[in-house]
C-alpha atoms as a PDB file:
ATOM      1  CA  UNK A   1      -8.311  21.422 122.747  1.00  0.00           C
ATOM      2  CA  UNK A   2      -8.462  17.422 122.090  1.00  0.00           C
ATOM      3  CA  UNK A   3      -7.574  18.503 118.305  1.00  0.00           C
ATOM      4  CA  UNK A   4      -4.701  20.984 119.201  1.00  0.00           C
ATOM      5  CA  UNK A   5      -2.810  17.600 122.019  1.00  0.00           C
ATOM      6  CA  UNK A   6      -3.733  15.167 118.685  1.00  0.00           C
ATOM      7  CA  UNK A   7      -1.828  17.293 116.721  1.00  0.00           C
ATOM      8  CA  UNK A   8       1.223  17.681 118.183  1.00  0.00           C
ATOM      9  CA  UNK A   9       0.901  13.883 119.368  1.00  0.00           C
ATOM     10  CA  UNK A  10       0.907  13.083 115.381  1.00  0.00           C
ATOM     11  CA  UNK A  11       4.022  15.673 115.099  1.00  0.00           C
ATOM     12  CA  UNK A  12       5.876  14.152 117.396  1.00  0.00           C
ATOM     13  CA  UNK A  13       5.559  10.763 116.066  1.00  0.00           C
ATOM     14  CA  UNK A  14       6.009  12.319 112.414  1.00  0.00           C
ATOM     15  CA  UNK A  15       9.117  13.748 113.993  1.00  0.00           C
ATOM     16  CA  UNK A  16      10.336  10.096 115.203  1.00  0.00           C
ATOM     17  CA  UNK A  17       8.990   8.691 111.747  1.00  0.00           C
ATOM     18  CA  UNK A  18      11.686  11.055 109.816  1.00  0.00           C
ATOM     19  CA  UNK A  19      14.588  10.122 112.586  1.00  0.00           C
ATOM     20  CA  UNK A  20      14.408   6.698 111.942  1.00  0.00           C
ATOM     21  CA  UNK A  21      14.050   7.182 108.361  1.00  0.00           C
ATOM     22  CA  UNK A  22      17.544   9.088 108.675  1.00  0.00           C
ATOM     23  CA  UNK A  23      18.707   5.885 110.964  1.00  0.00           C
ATOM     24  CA  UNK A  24      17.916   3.782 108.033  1.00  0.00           C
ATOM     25  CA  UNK A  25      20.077   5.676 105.898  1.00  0.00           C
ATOM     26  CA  UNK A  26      22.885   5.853 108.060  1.00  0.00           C
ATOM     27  CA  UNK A  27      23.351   2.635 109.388  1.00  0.00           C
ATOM     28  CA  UNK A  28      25.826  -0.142 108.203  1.00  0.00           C
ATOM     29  CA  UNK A  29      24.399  -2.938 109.976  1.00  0.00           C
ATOM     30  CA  UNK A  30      21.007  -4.929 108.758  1.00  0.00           C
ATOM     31  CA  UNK A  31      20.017  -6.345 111.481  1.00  0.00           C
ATOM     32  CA  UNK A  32      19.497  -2.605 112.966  1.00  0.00           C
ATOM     33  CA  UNK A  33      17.855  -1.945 109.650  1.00  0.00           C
ATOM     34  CA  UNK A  34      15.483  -4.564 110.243  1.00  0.00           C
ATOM     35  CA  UNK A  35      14.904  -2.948 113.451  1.00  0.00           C
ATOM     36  CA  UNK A  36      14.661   0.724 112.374  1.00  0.00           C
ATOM     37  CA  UNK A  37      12.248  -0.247 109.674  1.00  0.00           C
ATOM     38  CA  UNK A  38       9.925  -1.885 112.064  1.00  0.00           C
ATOM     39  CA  UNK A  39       9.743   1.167 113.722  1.00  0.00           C
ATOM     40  CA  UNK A  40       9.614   3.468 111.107  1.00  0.00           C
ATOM     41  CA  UNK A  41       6.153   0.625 110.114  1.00  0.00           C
ATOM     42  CA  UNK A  42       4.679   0.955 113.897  1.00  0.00           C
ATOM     43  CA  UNK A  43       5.165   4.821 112.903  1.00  0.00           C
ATOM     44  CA  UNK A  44       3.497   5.048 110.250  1.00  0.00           C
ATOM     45  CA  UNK A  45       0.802   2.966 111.842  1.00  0.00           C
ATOM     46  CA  UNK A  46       0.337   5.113 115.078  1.00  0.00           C
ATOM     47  CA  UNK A  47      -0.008   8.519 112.912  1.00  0.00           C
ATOM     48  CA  UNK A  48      -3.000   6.571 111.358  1.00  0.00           C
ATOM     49  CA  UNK A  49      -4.490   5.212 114.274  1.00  0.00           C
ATOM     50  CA  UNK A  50      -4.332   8.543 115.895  1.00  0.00           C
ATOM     51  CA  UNK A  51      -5.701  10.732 113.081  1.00  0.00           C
ATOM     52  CA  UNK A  52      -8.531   8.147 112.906  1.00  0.00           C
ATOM     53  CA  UNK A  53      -9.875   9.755 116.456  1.00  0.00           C
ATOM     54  CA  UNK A  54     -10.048  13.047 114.966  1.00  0.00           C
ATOM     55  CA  UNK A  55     -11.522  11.936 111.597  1.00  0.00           C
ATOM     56  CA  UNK A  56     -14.576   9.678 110.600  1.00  0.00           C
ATOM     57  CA  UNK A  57     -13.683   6.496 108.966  1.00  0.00           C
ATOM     58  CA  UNK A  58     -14.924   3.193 108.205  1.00  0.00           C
ATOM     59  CA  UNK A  59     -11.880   1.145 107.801  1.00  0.00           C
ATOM     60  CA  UNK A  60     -10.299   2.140 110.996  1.00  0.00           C
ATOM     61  CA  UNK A  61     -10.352  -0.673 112.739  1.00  0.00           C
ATOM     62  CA  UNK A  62      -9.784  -2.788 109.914  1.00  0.00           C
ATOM     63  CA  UNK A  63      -6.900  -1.554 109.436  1.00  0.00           C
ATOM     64  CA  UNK A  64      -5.702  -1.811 113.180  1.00  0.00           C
ATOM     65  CA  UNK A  65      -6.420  -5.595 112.948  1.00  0.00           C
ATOM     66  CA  UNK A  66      -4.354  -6.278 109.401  1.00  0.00           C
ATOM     67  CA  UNK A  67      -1.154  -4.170 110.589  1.00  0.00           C
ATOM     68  CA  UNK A  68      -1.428  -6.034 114.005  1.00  0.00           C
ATOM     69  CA  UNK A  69      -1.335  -9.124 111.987  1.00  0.00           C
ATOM     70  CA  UNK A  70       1.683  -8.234 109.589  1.00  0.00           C
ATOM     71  CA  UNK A  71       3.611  -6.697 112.696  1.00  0.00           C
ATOM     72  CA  UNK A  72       3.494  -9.882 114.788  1.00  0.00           C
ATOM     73  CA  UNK A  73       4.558 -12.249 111.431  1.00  0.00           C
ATOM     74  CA  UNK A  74       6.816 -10.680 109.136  1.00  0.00           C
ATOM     75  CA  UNK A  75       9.028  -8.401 111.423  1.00  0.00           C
ATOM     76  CA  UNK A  76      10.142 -12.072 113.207  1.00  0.00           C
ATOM     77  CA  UNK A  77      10.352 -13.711 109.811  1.00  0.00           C
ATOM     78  CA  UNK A  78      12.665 -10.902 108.527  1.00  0.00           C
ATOM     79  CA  UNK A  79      15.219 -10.814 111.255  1.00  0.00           C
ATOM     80  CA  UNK A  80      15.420 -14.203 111.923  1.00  0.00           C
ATOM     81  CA  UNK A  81      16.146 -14.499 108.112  1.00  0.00           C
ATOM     82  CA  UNK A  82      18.620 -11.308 108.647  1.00  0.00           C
ATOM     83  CA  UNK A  83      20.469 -12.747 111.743  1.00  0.00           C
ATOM     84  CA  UNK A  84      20.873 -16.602 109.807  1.00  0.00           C
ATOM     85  CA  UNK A  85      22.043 -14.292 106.915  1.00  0.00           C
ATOM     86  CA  UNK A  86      19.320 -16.278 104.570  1.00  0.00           C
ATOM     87  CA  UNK A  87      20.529 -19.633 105.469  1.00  0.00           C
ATOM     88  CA  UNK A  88      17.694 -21.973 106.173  1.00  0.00           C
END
């Protein structure tokens, strides 16, 4: 049962994963780029993070830790550089 409500939990996410791909794609604007591609990151992240219960692993938390890093630093670096349109 905890397998079968993991599963769908990754395809749902998978689901929002490909949507904001497709956003990506389809928007004109960068700054919602910037956005979408966060998500699309915190995505691909979750789906990890949530096979990880189902599956033995060393490096799970590891791995937690470094994309908790890179989320908090380089998503604010990117937009603020997107929104000043690269002027410093």
């Amino acid at each position: 049962m905890f397998e079968t409500i993991i599963s769908a939990c990754m395809i749902v996410m998978a689901l929002a994963l490909l949507v904001g791909l497709g956003a990506v794609i389809w928007t004109k604007d960068e700054l919602s780029r910037a956005v979408i591609a966060d998500l699309v990151f915190y995505a691909m992240i979750a789906i990890y993070l949530v096979w990880t219960l189902v599956t033995d692993t060393m490096i799970g938390y590891d791995v937690a830790i470094l994309a908790a890093l890179v989320c908090g630093v380089i998503p604010t670096i990117s937009m603020a550089r997107i929104i000043t349109r690269g002027r410093r």
